[in-house]
Protein backbone atom coordinates (compact mmCIF):
# COMPACT_ATOMS: atom_id res chain seq x y z
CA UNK A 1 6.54 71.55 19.23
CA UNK A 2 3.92 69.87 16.73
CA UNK A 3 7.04 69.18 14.62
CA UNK A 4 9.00 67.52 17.38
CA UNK A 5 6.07 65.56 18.20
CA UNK A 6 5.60 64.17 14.36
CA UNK A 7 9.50 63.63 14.36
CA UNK A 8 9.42 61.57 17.62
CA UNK A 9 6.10 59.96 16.22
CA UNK A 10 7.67 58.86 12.67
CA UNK A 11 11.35 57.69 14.35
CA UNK A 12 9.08 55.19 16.77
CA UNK A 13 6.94 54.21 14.30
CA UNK A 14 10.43 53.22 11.94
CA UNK A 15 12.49 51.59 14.86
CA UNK A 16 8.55 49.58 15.52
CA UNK A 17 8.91 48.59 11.50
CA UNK A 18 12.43 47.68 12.21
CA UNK A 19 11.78 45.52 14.56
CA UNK A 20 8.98 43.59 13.14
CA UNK A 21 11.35 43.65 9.85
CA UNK A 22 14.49 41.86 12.08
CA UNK A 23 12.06 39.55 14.13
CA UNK A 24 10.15 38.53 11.12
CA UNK A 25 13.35 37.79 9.34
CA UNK A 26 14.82 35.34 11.58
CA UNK A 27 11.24 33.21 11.65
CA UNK A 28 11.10 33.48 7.74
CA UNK A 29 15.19 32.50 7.82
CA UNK A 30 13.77 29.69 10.05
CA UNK A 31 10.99 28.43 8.39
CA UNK A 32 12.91 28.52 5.12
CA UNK A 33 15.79 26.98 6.69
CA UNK A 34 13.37 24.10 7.89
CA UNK A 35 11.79 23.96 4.41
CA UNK A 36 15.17 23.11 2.93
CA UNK A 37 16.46 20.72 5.23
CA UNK A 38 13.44 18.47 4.69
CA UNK A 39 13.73 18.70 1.39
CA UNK A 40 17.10 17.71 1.45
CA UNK A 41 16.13 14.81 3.82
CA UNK A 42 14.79 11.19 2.23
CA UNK A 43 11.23 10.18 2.54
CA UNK A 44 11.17 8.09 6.33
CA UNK A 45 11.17 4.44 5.22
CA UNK A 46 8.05 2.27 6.45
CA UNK A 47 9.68 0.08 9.26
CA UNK A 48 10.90 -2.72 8.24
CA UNK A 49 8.77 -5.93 8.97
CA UNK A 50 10.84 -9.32 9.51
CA UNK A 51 9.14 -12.92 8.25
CA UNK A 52 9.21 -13.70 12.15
CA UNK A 53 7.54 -10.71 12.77
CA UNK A 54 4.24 -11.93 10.98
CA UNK A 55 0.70 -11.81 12.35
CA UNK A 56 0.48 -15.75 13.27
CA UNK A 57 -3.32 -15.94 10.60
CA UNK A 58 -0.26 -15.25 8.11
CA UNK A 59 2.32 -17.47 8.88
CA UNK A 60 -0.33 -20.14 9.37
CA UNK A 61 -2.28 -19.14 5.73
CA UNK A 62 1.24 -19.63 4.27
CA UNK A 63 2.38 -22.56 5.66
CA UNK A 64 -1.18 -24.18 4.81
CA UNK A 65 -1.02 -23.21 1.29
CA UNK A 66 2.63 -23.08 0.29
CA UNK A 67 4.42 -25.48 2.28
CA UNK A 68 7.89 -25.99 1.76
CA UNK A 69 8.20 -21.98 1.19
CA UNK A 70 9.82 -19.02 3.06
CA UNK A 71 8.99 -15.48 3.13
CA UNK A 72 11.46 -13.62 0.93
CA UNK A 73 10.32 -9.84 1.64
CA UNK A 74 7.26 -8.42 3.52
CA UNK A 75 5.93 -4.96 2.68
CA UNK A 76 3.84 -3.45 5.30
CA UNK A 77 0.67 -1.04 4.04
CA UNK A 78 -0.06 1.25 7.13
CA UNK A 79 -3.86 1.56 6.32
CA UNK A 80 -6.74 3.30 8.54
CA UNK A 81 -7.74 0.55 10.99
CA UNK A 82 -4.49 -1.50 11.01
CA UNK A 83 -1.91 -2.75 8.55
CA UNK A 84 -2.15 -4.60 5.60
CA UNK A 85 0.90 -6.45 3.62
CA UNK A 86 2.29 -7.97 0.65
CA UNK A 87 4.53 -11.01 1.20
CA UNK A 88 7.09 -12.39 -1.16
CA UNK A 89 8.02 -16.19 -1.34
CA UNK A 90 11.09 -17.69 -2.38
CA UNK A 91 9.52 -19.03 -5.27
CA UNK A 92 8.28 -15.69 -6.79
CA UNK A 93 4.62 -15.67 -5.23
CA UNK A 94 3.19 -12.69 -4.02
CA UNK A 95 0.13 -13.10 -1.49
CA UNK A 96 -1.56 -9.58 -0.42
CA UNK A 97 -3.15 -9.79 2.92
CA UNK A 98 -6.05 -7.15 4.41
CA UNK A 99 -5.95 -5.80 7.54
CA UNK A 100 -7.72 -8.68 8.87
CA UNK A 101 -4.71 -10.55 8.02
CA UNK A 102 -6.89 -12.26 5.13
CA UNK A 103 -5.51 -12.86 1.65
CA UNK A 104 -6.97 -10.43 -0.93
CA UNK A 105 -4.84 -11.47 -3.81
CA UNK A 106 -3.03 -14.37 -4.79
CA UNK A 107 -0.33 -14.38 -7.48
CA UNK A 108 1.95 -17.61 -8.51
CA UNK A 109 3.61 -15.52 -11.48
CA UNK A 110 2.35 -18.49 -13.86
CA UNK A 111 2.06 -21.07 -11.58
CA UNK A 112 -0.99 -23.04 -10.24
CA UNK A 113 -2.65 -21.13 -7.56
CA UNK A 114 -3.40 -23.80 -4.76
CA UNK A 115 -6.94 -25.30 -5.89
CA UNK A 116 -7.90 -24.99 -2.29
CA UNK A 117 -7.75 -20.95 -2.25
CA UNK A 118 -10.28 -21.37 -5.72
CA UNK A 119 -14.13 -21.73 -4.78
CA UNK A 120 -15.54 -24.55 -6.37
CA UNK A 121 -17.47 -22.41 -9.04
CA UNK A 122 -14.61 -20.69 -10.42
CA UNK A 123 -12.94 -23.57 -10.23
CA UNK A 124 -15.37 -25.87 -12.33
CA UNK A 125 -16.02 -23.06 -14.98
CA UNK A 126 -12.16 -22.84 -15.66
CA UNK A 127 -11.68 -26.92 -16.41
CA UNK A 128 -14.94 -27.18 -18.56
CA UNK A 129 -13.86 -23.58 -20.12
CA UNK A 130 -10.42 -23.64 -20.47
CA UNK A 131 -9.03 -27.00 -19.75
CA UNK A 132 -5.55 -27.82 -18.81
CA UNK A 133 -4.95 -23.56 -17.83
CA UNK A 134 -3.93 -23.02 -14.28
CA UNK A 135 -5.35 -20.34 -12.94
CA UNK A 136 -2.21 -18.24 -11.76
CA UNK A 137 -3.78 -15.63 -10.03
CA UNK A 138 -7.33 -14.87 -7.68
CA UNK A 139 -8.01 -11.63 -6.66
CA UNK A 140 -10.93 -10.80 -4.08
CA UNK A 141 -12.89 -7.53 -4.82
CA UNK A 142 -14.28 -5.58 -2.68
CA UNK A 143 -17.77 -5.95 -4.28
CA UNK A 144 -17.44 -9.67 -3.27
CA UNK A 145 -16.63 -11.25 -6.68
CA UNK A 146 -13.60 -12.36 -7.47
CA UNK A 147 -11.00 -11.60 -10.70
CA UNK A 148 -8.66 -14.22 -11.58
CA UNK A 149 -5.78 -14.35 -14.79
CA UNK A 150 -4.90 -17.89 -16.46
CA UNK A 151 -1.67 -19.08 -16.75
CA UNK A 152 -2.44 -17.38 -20.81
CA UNK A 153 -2.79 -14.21 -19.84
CA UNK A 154 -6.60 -14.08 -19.77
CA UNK A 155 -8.21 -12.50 -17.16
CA UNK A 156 -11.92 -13.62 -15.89
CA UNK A 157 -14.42 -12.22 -13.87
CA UNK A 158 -16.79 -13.77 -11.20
CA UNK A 159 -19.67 -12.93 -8.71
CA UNK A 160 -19.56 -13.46 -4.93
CA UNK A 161 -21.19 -16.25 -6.01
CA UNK A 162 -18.30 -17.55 -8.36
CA UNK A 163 -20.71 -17.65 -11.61
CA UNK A 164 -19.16 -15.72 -14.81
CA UNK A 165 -19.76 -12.30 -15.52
CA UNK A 166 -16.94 -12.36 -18.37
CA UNK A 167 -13.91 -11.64 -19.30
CA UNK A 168 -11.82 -8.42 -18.32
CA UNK A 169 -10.15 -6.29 -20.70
């Protein structure tokens, strides 16, 4: 009888095994199933963001500053706390606003960065400096000083205050 028992015993606890075996196998064929569908799937693309579709502080910033210019491309950021983007101009500029929908960068690719968008320090320590070089690009930092690159290639730093601090490397 004790050997009937253990038999009975051991062919339930095998047909138990079995089952977890078969149910765990589907959820494993499942989960690797899912695994290599979304690797086989492409990345989602950030939606797309049309000139139109602008925060108006934008469209008003570059229609101040660049007149005459259209928005080529728009690449939205999706930050914490909102969205921040990089807008392309038909003539090769590339303005990076904050989530604010403030410009944090400025870069003509060579060209004159509008004198109005330079604060008056900067701006006076560049012509008695390094006379007749644009300035083709002003960065704001988030320490509150500013980095800006000639039209040469050379690269300055600045204070919140716009005095020198020298030159980046």
């Amino acid at each position: 009888m004790l050997t009937m028992l253990c038999a009975v015993a051991m062919i339930s606890c095998n047909n138990t095994a079995n089952n977890q075996q078969q149910s765990a196998a589907p959820a494993e064929q499942q989960q690797s199933a899912v695994a290599t569908s979304a690797s086989q799937q492409p990345a989602p693309a950030q939606a797309q963001v049309q000139p139109q579709d602008l925060p108006q502080e934008i469209t008003d910033f570059i229609n101040q500053y660049f007149p005459g210019a259209t928005v080529t491309g728009v690449e939205p950021d999706n930050e914490f706390g909102g969205v921040e983007y990089d807008v392309h101009l038909n003539d090769g500029t590339e303005v990076d606003f904050d989530k604010n929908n403030q410009w944090e960068q400025v870069d003509c690719k060579g060209k004159a960065v509008p004198a109005a968008l330079i604060p008056t320090n900067i701006a006076n320590y560049v012509k008695t400096n390094y006379q007749a070089v644009a300035i083709a690009k002003i960065d704001k930092k988030n320490y509150g000083g500013y980095e800006i690159e000639l039209a040469n290639g050379m690269e300055l730093k600045f204070d919140a205050s716009g005095k020198f601090v020298g030159v980046d490397n």
